[in-house]
N, C-alpha and C. Protein backbone atom coordinates (compact mmCIF):
# COMPACT_ATOMS: atom_id res chain seq x y z
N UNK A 1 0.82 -1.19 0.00
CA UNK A 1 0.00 0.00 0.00
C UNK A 1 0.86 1.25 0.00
N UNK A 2 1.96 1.15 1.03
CA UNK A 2 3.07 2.40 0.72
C UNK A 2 3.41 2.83 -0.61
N UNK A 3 3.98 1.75 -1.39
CA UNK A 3 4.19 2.07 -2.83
C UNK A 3 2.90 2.71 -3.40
N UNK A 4 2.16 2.36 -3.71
CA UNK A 4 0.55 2.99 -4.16
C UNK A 4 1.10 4.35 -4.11
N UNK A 5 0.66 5.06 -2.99
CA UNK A 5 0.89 5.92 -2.24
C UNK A 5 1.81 6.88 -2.63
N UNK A 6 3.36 6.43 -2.63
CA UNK A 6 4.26 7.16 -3.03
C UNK A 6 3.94 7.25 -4.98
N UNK A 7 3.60 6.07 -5.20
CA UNK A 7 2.99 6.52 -6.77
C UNK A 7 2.38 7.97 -6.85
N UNK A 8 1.28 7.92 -6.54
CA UNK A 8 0.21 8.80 -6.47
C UNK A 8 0.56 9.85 -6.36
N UNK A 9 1.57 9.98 -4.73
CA UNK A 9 1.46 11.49 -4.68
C UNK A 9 2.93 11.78 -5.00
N UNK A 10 3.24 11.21 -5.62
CA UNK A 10 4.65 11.50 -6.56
C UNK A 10 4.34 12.25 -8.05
N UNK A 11 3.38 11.63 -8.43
CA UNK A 11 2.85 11.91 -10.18
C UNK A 11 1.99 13.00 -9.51
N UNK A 12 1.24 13.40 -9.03
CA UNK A 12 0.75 14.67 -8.06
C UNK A 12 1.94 15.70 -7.89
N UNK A 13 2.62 15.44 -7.33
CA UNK A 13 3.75 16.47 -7.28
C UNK A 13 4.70 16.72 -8.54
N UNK A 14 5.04 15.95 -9.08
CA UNK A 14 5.61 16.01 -10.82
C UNK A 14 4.53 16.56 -11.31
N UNK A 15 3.40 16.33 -11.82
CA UNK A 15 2.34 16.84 -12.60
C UNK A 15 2.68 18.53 -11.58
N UNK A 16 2.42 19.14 -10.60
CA UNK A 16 2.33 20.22 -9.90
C UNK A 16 3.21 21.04 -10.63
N UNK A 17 4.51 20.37 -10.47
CA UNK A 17 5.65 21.26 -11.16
C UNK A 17 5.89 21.35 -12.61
N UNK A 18 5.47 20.35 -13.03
CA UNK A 18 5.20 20.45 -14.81
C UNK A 18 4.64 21.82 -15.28
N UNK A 19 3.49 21.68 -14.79
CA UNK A 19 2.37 23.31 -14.46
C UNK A 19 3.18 23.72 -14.77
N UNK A 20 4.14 24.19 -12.93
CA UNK A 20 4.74 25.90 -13.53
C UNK A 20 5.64 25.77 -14.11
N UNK A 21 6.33 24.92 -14.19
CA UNK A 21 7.78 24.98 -15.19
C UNK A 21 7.02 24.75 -16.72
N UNK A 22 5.78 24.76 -17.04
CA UNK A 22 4.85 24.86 -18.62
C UNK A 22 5.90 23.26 -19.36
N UNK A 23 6.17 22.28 -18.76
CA UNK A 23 6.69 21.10 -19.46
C UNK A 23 5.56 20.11 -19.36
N UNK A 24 4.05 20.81 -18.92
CA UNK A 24 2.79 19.38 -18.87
C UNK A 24 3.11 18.77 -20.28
N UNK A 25 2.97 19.86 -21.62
CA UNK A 25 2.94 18.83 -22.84
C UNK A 25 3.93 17.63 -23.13
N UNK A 26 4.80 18.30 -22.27
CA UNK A 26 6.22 17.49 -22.73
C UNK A 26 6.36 15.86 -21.57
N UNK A 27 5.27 15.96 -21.03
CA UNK A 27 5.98 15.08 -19.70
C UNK A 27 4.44 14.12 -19.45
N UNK A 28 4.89 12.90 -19.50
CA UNK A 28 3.75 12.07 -19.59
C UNK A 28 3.59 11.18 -17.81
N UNK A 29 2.80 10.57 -17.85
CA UNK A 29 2.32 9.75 -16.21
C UNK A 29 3.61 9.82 -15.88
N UNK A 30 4.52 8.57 -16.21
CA UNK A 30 5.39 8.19 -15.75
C UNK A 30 6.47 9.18 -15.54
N UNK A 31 6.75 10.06 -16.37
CA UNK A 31 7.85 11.22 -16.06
C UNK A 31 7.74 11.76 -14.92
N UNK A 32 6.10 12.63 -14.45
CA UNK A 32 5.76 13.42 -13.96
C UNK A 32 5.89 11.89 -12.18
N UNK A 33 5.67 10.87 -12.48
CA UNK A 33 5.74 10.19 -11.03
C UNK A 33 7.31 9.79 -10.85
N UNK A 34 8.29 10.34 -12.02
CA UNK A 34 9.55 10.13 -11.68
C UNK A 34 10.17 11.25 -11.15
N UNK A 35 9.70 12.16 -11.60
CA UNK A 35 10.19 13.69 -11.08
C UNK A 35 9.73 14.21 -9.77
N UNK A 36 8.37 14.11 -9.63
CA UNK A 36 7.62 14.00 -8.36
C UNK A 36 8.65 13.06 -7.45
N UNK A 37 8.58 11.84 -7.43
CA UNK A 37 9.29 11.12 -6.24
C UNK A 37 11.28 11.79 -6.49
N UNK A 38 11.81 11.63 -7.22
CA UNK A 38 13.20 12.27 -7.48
C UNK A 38 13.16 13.71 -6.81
N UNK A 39 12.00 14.58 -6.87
CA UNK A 39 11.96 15.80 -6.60
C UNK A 39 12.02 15.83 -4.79
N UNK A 40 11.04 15.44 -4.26
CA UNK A 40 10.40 14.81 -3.08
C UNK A 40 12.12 14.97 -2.20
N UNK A 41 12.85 13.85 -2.76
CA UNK A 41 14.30 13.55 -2.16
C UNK A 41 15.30 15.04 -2.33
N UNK A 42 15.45 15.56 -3.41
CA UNK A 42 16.15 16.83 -4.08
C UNK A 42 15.28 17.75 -2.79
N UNK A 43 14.55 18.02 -3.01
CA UNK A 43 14.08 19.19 -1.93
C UNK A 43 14.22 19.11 -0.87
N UNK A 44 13.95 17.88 -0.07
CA UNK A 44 14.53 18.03 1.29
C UNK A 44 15.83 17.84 1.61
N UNK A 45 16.62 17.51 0.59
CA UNK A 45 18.40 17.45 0.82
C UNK A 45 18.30 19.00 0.88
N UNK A 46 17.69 20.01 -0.25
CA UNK A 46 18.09 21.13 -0.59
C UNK A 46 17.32 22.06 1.08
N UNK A 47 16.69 21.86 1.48
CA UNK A 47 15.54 22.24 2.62
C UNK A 47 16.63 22.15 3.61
N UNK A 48 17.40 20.64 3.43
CA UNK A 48 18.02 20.72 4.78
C UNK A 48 19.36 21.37 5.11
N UNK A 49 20.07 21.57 3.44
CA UNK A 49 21.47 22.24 3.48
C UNK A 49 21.29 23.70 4.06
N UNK A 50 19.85 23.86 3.68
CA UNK A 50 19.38 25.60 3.45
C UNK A 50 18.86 25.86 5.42
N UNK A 51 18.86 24.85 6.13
CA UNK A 51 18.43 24.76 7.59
C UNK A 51 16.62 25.24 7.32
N UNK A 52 16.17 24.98 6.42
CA UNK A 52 15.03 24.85 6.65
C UNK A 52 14.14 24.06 6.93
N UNK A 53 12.70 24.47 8.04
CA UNK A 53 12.39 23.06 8.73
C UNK A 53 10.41 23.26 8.07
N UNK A 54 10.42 21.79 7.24
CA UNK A 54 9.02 22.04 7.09
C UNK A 54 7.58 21.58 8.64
N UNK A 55 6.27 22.37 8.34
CA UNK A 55 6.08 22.20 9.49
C UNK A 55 4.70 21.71 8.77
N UNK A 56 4.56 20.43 9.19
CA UNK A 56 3.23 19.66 8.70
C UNK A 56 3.32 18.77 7.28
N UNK A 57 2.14 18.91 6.92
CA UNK A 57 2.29 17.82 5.36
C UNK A 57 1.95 18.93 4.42
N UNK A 58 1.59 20.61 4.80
CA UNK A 58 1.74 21.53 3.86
C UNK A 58 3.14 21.47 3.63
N UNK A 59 3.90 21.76 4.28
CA UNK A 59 5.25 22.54 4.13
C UNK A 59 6.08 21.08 3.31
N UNK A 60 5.59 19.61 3.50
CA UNK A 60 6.40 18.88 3.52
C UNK A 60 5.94 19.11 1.46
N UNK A 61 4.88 18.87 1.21
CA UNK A 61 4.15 19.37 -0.04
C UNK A 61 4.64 20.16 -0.81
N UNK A 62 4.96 21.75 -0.32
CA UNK A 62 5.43 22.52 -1.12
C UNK A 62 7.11 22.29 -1.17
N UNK A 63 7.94 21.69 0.02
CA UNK A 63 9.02 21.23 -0.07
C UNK A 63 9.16 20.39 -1.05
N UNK A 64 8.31 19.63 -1.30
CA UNK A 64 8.70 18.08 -2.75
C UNK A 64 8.30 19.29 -3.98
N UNK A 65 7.07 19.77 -3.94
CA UNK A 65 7.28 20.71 -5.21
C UNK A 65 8.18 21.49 -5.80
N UNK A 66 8.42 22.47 -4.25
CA UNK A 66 9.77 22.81 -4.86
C UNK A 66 11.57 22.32 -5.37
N UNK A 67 11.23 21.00 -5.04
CA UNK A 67 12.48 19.82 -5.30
C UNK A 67 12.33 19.52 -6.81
N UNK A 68 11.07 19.36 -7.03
CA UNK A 68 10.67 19.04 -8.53
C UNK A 68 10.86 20.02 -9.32
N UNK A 69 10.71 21.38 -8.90
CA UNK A 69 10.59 22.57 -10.25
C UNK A 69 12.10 22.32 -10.09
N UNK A 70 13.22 22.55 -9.36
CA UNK A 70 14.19 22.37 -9.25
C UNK A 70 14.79 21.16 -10.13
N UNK A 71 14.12 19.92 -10.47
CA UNK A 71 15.06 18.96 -10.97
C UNK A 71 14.75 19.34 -12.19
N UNK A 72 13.18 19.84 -12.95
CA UNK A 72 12.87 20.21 -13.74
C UNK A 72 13.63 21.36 -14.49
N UNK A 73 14.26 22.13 -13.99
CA UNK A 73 15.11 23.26 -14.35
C UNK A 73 16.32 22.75 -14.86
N UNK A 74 17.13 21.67 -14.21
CA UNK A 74 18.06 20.69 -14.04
C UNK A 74 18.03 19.94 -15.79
N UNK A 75 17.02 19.34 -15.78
CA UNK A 75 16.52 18.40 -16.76
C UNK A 75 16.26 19.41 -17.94
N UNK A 76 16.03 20.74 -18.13
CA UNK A 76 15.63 21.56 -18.62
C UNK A 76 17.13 21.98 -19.28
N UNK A 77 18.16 22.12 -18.38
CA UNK A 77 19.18 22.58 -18.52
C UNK A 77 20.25 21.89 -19.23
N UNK A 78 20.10 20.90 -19.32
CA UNK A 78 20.57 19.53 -19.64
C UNK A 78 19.80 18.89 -21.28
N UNK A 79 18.84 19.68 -21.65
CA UNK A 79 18.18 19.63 -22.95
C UNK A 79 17.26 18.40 -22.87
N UNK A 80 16.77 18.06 -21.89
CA UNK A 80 15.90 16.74 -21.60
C UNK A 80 14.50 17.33 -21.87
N UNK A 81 14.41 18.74 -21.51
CA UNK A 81 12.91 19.55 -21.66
C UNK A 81 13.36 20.57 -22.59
N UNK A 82 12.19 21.00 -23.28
CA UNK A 82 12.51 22.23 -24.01
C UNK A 82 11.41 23.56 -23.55
């Protein structure tokens, strides 16, 4: 059931950041639940170098989002997105 779970709200959080980084056309289920969960990890490494502390399952939320626009920029930069 964990896995489920991390599916879900992985492709939830990839799909989130697709949005604003405008790569929805470019990025299908599976991208958006690879970036989402990849992102998830990237943001709280980046959260924690930065001494920032999330407080609840909002903060933990916008923390994975913002991990994702971040890998997305990454992936962007790297010519993986256009």
């Amino acid at each position: 059931m964990g896995l489920l779970v991390t599916l879900i709200i992985g492709g939830i959080v990839g799909w989130l950041a697709s949005i604003v980084m405008k790569t929805n056309a470019q990025m299908g289920i599976i991208a958006n639940i690879v970036v989402g969960i990849v992102g998830a990890f990237l943001g709280s490494w980046i959260f924690g170098l930065l001494g920032i502390a999330t407080a609840g399952a909002a903060g933990q939320w916008v923390m994975s989002v913002v991990g994702a626009i971040v890998l997305i920029a990454l992936l962007r930069a790297l010519g993986v997105f256009k």
